[in-house]
N, C-alpha and C. Protein backbone atom coordinates (compact mmCIF):
# COMPACT_ATOMS: atom_id res chain seq x y z
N UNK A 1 96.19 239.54 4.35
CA UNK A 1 95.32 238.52 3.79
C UNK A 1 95.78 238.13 2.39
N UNK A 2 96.17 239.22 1.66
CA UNK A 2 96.49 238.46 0.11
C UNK A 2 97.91 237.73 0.05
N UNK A 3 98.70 237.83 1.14
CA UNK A 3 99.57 236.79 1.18
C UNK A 3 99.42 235.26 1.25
N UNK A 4 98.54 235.16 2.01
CA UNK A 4 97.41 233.95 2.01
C UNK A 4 96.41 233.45 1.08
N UNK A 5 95.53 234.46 1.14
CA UNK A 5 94.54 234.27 0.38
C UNK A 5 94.75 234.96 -0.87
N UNK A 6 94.05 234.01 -1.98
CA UNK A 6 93.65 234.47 -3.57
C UNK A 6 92.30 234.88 -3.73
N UNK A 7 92.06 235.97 -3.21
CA UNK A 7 90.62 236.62 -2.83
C UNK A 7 89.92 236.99 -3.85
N UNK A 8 90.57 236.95 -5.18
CA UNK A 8 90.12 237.44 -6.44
C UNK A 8 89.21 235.61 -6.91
N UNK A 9 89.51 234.22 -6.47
CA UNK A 9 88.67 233.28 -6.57
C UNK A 9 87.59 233.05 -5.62
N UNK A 10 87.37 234.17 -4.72
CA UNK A 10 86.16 233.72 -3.80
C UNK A 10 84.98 234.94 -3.95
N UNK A 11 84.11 234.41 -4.18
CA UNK A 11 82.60 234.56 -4.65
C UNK A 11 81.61 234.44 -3.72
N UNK A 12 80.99 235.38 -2.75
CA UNK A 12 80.45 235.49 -1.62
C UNK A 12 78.99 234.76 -2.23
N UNK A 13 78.49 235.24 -3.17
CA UNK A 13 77.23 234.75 -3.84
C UNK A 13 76.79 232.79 -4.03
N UNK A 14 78.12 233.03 -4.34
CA UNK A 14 78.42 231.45 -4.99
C UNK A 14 78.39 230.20 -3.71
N UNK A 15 79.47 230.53 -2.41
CA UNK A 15 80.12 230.31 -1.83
C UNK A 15 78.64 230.11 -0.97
N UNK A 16 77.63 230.84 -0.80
CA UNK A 16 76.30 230.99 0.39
C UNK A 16 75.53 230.00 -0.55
N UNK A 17 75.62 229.98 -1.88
CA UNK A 17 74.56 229.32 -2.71
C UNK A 17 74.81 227.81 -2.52
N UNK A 18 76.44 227.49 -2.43
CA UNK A 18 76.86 225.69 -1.86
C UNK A 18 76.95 225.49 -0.84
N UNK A 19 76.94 226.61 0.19
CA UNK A 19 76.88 225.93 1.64
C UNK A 19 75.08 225.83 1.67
N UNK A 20 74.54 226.14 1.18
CA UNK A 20 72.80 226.29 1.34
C UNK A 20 72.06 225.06 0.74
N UNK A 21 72.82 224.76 -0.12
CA UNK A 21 72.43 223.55 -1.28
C UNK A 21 72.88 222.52 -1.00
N UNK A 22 74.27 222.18 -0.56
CA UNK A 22 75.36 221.00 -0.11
C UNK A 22 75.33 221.03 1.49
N UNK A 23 75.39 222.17 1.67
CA UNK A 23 75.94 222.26 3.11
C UNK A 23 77.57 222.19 3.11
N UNK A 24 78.36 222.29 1.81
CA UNK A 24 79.43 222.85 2.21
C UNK A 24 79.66 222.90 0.68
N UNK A 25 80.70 223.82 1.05
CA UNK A 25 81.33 224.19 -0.93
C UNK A 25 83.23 224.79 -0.99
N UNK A 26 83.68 224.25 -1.91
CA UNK A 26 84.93 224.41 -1.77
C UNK A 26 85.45 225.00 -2.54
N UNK A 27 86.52 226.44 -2.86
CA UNK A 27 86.94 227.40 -3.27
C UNK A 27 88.65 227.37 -2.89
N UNK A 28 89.42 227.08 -4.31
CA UNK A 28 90.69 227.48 -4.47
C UNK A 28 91.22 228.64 -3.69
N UNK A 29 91.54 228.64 -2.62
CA UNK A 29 91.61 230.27 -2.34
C UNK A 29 93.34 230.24 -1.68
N UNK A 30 93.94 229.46 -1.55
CA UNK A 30 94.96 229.57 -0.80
C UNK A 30 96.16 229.51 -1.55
N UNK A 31 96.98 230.77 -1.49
CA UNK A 31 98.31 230.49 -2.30
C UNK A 31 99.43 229.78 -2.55
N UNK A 32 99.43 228.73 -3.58
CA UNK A 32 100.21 227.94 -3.81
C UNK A 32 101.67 228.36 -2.87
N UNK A 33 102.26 229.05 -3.08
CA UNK A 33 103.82 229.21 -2.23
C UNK A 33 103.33 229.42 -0.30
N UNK A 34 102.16 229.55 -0.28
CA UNK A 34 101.70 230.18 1.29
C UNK A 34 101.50 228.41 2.16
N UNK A 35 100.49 227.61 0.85
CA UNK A 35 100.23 226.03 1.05
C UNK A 35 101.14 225.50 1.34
N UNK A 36 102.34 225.63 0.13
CA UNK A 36 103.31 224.84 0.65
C UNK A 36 104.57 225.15 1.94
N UNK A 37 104.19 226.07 2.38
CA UNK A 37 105.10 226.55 3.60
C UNK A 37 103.75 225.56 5.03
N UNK A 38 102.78 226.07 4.18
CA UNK A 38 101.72 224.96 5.65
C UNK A 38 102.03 223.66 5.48
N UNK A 39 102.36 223.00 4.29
CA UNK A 39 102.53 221.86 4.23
C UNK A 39 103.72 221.23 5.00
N UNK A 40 105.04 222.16 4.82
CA UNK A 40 106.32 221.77 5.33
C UNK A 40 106.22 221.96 6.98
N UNK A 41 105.20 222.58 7.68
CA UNK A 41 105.02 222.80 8.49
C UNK A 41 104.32 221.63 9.39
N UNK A 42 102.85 221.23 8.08
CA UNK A 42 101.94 220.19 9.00
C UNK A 42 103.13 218.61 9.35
N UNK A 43 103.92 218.83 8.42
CA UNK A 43 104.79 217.17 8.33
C UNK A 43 105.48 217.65 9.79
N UNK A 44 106.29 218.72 9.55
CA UNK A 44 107.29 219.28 10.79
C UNK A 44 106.37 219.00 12.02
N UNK A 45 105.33 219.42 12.47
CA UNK A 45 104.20 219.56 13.72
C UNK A 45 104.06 218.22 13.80
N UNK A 46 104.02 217.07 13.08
CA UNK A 46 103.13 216.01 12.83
C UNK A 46 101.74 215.78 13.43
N UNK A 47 101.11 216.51 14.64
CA UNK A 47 100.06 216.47 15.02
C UNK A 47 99.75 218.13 15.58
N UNK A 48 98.81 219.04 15.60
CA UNK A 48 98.69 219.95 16.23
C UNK A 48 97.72 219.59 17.33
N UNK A 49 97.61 219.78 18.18
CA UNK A 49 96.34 219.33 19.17
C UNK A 49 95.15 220.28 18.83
N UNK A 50 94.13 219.48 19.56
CA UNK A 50 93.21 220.73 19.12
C UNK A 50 93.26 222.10 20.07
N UNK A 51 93.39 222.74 19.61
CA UNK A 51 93.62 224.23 20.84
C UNK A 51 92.78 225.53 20.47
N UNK A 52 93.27 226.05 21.50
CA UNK A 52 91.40 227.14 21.56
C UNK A 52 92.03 228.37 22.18
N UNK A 53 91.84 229.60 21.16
CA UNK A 53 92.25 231.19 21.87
C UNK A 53 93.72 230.85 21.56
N UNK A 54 94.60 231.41 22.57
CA UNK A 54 96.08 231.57 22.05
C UNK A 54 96.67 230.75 22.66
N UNK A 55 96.29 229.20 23.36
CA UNK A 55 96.88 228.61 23.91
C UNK A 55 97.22 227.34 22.89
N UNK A 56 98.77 227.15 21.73
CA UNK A 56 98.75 226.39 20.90
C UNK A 56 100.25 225.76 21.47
N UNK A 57 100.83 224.52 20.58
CA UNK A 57 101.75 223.73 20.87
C UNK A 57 103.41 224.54 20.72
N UNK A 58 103.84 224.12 20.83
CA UNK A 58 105.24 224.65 20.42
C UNK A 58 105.64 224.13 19.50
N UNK A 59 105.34 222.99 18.52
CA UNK A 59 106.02 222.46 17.42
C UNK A 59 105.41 223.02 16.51
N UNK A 60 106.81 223.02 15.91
CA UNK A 60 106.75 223.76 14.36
C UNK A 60 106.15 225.22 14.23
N UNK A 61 105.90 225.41 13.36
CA UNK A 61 105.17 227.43 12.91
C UNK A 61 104.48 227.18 13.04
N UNK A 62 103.91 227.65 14.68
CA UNK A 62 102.44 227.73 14.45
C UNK A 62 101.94 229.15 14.27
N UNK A 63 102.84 229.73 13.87
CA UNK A 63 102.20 231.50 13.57
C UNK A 63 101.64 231.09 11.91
N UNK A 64 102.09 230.21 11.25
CA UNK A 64 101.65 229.82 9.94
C UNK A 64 99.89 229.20 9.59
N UNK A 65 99.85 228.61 10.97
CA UNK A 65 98.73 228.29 10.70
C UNK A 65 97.60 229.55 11.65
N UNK A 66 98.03 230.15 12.69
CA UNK A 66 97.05 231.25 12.71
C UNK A 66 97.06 232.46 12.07
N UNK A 67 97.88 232.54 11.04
CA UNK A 67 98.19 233.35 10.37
C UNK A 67 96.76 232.88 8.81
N UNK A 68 96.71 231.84 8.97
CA UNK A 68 95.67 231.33 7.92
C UNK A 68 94.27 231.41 8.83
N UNK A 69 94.40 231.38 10.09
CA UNK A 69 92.91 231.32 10.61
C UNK A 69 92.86 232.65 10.56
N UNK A 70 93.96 234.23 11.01
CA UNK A 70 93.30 234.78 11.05
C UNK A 70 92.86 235.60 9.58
N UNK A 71 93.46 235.14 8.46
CA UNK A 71 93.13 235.77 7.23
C UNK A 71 91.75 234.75 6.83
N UNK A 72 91.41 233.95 7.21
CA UNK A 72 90.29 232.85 6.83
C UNK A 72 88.90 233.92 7.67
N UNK A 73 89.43 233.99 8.94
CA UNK A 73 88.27 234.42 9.64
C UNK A 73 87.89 236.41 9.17
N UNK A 74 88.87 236.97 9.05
CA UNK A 74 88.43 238.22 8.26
C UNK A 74 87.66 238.13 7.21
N UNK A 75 88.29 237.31 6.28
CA UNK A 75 87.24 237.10 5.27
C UNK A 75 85.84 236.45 5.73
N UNK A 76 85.54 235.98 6.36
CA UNK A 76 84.46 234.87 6.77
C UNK A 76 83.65 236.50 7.24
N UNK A 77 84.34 237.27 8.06
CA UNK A 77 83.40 238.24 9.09
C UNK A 77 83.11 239.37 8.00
N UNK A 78 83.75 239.39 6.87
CA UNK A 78 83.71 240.44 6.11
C UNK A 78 82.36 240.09 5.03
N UNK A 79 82.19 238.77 4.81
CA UNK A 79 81.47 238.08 4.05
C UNK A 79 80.04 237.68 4.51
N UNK A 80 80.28 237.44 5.61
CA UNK A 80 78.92 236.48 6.08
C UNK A 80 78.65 236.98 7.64
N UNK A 81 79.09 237.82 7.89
CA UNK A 81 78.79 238.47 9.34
C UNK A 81 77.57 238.68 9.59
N UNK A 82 76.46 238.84 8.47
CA UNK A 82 74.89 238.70 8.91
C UNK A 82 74.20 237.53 8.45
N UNK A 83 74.81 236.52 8.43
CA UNK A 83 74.38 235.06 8.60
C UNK A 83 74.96 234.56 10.08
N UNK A 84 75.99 235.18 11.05
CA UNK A 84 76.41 234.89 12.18
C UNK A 84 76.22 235.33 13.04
N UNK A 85 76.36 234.36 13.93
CA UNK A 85 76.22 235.59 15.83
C UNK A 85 77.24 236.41 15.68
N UNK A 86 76.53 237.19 16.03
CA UNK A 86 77.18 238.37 16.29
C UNK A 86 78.59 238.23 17.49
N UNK A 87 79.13 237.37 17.95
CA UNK A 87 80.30 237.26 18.75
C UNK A 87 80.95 236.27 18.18
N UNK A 88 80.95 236.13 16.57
CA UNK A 88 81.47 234.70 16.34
C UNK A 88 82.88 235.25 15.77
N UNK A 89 83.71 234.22 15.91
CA UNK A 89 85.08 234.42 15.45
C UNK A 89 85.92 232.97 16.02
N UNK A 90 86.89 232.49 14.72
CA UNK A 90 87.59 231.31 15.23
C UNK A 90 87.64 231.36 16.20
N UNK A 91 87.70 230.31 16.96
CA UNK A 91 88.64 230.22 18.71
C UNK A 91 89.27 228.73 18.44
N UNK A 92 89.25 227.92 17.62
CA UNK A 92 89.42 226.47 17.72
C UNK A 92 90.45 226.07 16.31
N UNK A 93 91.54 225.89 16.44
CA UNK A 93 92.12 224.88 15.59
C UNK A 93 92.66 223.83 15.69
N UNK A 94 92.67 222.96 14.76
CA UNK A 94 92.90 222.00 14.60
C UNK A 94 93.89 221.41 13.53
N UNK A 95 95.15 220.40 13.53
CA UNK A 95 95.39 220.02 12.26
C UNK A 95 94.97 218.20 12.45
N UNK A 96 94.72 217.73 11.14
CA UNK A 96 94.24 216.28 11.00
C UNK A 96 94.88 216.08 9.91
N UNK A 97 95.11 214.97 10.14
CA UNK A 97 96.13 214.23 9.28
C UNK A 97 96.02 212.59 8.99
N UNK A 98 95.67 212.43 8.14
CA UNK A 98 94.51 210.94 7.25
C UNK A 98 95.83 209.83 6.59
N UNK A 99 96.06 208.83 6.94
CA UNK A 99 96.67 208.18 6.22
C UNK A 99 96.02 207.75 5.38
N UNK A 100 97.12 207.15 4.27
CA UNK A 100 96.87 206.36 2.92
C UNK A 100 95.70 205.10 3.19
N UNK A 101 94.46 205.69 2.76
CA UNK A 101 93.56 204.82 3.04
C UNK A 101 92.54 204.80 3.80
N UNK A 102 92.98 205.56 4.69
CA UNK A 102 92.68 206.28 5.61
C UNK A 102 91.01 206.60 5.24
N UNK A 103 89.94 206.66 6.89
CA UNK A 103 88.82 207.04 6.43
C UNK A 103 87.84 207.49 8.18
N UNK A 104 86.89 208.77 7.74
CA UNK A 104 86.42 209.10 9.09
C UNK A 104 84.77 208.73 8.43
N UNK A 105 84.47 208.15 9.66
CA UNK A 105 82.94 207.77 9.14
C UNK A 105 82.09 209.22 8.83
N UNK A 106 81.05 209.05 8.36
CA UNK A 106 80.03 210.20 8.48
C UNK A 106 80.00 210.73 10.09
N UNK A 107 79.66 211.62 9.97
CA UNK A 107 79.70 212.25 11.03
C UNK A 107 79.05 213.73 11.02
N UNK A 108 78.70 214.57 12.74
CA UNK A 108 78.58 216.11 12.34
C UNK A 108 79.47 216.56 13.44
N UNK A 109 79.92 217.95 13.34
CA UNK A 109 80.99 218.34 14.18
C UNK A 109 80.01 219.23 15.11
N UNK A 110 79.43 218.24 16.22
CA UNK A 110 78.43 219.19 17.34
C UNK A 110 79.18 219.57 18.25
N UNK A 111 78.48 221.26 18.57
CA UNK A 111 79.38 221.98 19.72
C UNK A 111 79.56 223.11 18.99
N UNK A 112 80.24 223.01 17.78
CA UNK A 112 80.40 223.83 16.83
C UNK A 112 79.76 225.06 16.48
N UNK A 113 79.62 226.18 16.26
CA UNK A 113 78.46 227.18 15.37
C UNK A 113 78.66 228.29 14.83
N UNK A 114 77.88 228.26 13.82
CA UNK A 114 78.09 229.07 12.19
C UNK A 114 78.44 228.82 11.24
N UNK A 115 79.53 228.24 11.37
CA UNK A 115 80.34 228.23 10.37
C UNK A 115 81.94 227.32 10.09
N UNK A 116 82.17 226.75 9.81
CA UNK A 116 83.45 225.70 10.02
C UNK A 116 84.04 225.70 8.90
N UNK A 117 85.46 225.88 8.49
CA UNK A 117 86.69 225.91 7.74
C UNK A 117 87.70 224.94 7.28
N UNK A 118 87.48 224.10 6.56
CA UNK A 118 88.45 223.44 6.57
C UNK A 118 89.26 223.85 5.03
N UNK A 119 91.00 224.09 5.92
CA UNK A 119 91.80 224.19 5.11
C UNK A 119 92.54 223.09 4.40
N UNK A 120 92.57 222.69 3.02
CA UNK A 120 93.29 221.34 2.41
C UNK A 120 94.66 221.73 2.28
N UNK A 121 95.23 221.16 2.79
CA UNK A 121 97.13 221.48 2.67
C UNK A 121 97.41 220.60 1.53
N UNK A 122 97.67 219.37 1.90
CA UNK A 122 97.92 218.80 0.73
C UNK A 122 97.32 217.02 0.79
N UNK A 123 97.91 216.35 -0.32
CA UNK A 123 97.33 215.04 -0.12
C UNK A 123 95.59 215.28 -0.41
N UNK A 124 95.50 214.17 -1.05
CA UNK A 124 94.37 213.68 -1.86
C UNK A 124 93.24 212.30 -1.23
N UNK A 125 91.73 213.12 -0.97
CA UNK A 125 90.64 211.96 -0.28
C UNK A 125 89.21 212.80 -0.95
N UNK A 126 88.20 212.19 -0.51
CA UNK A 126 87.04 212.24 -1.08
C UNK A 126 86.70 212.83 0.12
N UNK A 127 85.89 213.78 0.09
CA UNK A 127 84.89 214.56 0.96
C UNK A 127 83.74 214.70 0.79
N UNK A 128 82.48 214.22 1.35
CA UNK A 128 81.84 214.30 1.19
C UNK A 128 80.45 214.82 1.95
N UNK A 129 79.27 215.97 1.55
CA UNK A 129 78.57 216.87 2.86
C UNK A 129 77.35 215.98 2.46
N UNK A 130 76.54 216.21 3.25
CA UNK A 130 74.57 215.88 2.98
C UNK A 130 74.06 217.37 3.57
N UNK A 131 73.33 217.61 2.55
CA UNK A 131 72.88 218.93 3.44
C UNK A 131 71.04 218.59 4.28
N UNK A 132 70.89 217.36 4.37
CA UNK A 132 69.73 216.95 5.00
C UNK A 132 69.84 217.63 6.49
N UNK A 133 70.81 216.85 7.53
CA UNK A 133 71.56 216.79 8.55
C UNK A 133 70.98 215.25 8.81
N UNK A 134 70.46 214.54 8.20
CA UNK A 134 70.04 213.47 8.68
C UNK A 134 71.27 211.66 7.97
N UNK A 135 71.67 211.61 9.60
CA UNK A 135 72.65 210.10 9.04
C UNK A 135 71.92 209.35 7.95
N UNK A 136 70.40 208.75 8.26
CA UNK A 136 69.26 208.30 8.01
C UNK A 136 69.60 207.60 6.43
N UNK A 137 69.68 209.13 5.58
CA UNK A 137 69.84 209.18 4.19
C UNK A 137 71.03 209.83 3.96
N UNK A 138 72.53 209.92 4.11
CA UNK A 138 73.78 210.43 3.83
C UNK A 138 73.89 209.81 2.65
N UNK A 139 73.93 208.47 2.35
CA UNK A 139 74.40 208.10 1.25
C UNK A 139 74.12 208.33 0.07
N UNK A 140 72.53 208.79 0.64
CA UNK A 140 71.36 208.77 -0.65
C UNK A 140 71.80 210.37 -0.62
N UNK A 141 71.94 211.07 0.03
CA UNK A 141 71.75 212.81 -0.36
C UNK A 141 73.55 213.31 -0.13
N UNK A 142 74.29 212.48 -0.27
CA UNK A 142 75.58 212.98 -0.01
C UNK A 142 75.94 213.85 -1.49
N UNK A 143 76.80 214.60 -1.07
CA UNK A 143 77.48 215.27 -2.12
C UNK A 143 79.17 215.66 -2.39
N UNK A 144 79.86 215.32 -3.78
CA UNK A 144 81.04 215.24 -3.37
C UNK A 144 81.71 216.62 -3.51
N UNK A 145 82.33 216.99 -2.89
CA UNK A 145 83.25 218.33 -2.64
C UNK A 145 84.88 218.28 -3.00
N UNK A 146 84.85 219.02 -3.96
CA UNK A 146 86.38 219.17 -4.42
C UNK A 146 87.35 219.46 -3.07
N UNK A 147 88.47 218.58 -3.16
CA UNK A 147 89.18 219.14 -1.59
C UNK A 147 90.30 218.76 -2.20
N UNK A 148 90.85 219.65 -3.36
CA UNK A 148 92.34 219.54 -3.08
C UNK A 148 93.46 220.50 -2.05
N UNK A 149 94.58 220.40 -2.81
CA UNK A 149 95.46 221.30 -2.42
C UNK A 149 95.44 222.81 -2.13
N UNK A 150 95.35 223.64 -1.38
CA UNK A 150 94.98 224.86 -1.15
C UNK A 150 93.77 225.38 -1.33
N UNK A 151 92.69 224.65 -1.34
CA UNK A 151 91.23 224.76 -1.13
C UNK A 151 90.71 225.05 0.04
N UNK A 152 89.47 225.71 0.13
CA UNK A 152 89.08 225.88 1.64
C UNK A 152 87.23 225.45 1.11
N UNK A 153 87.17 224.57 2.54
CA UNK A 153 85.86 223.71 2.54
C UNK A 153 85.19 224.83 3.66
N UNK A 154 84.05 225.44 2.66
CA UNK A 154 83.35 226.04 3.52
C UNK A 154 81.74 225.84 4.14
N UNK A 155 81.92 225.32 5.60
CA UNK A 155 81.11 224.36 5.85
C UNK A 155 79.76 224.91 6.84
N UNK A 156 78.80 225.37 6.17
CA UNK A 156 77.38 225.45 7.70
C UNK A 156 77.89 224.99 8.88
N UNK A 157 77.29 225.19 9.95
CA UNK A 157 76.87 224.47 11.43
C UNK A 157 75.71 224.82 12.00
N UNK A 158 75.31 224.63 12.82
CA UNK A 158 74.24 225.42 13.85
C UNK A 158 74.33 226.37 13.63
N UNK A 159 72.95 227.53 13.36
CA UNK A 159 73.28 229.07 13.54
C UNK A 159 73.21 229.61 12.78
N UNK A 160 74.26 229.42 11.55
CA UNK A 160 74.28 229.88 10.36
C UNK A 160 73.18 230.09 9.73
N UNK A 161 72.73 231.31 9.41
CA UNK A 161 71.68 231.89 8.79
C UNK A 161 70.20 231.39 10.18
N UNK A 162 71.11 231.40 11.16
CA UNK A 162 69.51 230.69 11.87
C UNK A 162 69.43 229.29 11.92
N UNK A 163 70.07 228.53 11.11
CA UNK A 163 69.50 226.89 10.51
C UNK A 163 69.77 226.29 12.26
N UNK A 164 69.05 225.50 12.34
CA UNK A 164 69.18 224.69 13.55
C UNK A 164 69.55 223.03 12.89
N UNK A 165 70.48 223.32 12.32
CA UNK A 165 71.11 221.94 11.85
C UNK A 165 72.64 221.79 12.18
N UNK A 166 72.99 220.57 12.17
CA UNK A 166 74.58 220.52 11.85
C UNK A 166 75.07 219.50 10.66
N UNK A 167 75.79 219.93 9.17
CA UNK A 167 75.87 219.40 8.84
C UNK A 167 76.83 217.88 8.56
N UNK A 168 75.85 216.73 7.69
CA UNK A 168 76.95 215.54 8.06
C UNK A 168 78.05 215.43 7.39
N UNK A 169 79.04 214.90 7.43
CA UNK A 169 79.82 215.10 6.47
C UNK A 169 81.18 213.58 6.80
N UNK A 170 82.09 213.56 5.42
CA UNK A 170 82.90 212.23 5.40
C UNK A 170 84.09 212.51 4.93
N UNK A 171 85.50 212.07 5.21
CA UNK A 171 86.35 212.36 4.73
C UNK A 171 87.07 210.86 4.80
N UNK A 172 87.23 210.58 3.70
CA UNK A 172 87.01 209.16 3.18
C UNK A 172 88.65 208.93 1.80
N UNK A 173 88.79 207.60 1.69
CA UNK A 173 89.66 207.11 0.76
C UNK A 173 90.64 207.81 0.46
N UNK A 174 91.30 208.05 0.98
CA UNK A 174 92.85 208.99 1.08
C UNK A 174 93.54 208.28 0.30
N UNK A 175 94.18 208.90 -1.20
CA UNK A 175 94.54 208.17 -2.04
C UNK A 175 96.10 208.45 -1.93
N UNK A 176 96.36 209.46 -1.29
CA UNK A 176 97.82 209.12 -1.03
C UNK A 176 98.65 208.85 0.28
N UNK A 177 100.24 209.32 0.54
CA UNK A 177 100.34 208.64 1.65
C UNK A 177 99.87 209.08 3.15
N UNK A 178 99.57 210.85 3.10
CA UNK A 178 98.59 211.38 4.11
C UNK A 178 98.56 212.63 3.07
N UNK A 179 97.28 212.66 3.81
CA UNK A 179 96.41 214.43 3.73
C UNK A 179 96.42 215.18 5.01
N UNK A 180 96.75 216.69 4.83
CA UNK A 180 96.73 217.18 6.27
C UNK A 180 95.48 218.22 5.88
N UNK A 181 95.38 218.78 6.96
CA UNK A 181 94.44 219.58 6.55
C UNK A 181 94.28 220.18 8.06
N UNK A 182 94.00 221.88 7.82
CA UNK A 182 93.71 222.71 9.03
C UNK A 182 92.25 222.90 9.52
N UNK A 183 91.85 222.88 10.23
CA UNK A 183 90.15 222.79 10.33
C UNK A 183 89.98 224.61 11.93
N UNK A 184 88.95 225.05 11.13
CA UNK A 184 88.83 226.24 12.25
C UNK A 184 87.64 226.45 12.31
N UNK A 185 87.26 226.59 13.67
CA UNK A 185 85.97 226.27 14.01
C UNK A 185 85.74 227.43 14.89
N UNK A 186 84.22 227.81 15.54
CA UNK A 186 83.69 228.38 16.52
C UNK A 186 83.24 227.89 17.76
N UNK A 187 83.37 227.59 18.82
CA UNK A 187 82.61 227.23 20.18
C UNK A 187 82.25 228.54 20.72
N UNK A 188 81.71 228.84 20.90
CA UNK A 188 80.86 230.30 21.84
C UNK A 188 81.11 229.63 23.60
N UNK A 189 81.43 228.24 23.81
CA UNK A 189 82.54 228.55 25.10
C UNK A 189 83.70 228.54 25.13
N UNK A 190 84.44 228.46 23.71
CA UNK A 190 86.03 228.91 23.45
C UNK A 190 86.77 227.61 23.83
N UNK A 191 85.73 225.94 23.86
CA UNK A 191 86.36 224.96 24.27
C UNK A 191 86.02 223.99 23.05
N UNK A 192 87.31 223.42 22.42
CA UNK A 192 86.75 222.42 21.57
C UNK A 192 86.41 220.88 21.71
């Protein structure tokens, strides 16, 4: 894990207090030399599909990127294991990749539960959570979330702590020429 992760910037206290308040909160945690090996990787892959359990693509390292889910998800089970079901653990990754300008409407990621990860590789956009769960008022209750480079967006879903919500969220105005970013999720049927 500390090859990956900078575990000395993540704050279990802190980290429950912005996913509770925002519905998601974002923490420097990923090592600059570890990022940029994901980065040379997400360009190399140019798309990962979404894939679930150990069935992933053949392009590029993909031991690089479950090598980040599985140091993401230790920490997650080490941290917050009694805010979760008790059978929860990644099964779902994903890489996404935003062009210059690039923009995903509001949205919530249903299906999902506990807990959702998104890793920032590189490239620069606005992110933004509502911790209402309601489209209704996003604009009015949105909140913006730091998402740079080697950050991890740590995001509620269903479940988490009990909440029967999913939160909304935007990934918007991509100011450069793409942003990639790893996203790891839970399905409790192991299908994303």
């Amino acid at each position: 894990m500390s090859e990956v992760l900078r575990v000395e910037q993540f704050n279990r206290e802190k980290v429950l207090e912005g996913m509770m308040r925002d519905g998601a909160v974002s923490v420097p945690l990923i090592h600059d030399n570890f990022r940029k090996a994901l980065e040379i990787e997400a360009k190399r892959s140019q798309r990962l599909p979404w894939v679930s359990g150990e069935t992933f693509c053949s392009a590029g390292n993909i031991d690089l990127f479950k090598q980040t889910g599985a140091a993401l998800g230790e920490l997650v089970q080490n941290n917050f294991g009694d805010c979760l079901d008790k059978e929860f653990s990644f099964n779902i990754l994903g890489l996404n990749t935003y062009r210059f300008l690039g923009a995903l409407a509001p949205h919530a990621d249903g299906g999902y539960r506990g807990m959702v990860c998104i890793v920032v590789i590189d490239g620069r956009a606005r992110f933004y959570s509502s911790p209402t769960g309601d489209y209704e008022d996003f604009y009015q209750t949105r909140r913006q979330i730091p998402n740079d480079g080697g950050d991890v967006i740590f995001m509620r879903a269903y479940g988490f702590q009990e909440t029967k919500q999913y939160i909304i969220h935007q990934v918007g105005w991509v100011k450069s020429l793409r942003r990639d970013s790893l996203l790891l999720r839970w399905s409790s049927s192991g299908k994303g």
